[in-house]
Protein backbone atom coordinates (compact mmCIF):
# COMPACT_ATOMS: atom_id res chain seq x y z
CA UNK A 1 -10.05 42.29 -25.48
CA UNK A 2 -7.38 42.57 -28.25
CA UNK A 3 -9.94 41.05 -30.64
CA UNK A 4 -12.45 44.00 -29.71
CA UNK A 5 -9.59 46.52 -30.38
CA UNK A 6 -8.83 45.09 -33.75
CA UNK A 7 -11.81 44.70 -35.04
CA UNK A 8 -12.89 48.22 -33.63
CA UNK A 9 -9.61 50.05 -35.39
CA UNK A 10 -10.84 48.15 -38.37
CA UNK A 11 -14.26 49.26 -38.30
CA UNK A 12 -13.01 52.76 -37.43
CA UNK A 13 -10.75 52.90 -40.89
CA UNK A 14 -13.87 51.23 -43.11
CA UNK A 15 -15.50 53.98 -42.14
CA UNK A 16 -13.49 56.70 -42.91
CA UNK A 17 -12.40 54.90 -45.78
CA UNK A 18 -16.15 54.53 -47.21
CA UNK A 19 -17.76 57.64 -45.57
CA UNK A 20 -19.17 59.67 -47.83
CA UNK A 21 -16.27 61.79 -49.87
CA UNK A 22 -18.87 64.30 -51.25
CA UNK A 23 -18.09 67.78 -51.66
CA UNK A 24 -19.88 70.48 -52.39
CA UNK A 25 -19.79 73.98 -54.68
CA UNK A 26 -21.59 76.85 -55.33
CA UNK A 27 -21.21 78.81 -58.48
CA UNK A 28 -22.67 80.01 -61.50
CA UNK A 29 -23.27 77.64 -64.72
CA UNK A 30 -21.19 78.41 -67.76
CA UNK A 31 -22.53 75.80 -69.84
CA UNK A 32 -24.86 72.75 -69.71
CA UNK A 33 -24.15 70.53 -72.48
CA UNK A 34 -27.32 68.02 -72.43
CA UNK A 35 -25.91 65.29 -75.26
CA UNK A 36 -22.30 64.56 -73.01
CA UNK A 37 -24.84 65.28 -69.82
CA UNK A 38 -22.21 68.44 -68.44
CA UNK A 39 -22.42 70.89 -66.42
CA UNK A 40 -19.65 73.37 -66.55
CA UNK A 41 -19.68 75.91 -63.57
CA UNK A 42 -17.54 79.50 -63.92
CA UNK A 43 -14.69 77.89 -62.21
CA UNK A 44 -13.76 76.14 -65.45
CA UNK A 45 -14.77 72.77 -63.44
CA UNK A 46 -16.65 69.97 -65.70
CA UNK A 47 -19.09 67.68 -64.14
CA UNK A 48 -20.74 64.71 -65.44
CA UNK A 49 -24.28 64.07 -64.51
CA UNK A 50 -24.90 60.36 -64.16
CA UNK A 51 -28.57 58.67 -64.43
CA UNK A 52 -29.17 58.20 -60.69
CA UNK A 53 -28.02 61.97 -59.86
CA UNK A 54 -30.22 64.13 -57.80
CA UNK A 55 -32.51 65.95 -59.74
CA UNK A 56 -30.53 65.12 -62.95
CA UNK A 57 -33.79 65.67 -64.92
CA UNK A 58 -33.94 68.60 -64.62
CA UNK A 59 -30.44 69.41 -65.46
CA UNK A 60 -32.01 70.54 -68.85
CA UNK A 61 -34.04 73.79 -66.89
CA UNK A 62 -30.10 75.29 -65.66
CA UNK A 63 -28.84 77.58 -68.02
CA UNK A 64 -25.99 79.35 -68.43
CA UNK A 65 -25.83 82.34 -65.68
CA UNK A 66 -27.83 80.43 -62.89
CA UNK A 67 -26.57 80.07 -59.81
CA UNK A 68 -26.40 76.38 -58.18
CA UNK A 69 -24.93 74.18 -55.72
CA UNK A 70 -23.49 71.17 -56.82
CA UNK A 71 -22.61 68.02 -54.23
CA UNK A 72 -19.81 66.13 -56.50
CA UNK A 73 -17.46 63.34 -56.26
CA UNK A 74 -14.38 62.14 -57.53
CA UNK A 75 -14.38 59.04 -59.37
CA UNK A 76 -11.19 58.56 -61.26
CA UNK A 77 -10.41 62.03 -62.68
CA UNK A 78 -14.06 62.39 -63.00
CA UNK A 79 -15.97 65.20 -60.96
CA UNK A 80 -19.24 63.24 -60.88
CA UNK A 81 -22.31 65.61 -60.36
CA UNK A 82 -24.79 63.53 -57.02
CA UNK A 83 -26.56 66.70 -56.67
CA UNK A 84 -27.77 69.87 -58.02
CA UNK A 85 -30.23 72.91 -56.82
CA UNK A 86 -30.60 76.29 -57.21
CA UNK A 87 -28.31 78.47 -54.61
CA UNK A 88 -29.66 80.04 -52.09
């Protein structure tokens, strides 16, 4: 019984400890900066698009004005850009 209750609290703390930490934001895009692959919402927040990123191709067809959600992480001091869609 006591091993089923360790290994349970352990379980338990793995899993908050590796759920998913994604957030998400809505705003409008103050810049898109396709050589550093950016995206700069009105907040002043910079996120970096990375290869396997939702939708990351077409990253290029946001411009400056548009309104989007963005589901981001933190990696590091990084705000790493998973997704990205219009807002609606």
């Amino acid at each position: 019984m006591r091993i089923q209750l360790i290994s349970a609290a352990m379980f338990a703390a793995l899993f908050a400890a590796g759920a998913a930490q994604a957030e998400q934001t809505t705003g409008k895009i103050q810049s898109v900066d396709l050589a550093a692959m950016t995206v700069t919402l009105d907040n002043g927040t910079v996120y970096q698009v990375q290869d396997n990123t939702e939708h990351h191709n077409a990253v290029g067809g946001y411009l400056p004005g548009n309104m989007v959600t963005v589901v981001w992480e933190m990696q590091g001091q990084t705000h790493v850009l998973t997704a990205i869609s219009p807002a609606g």
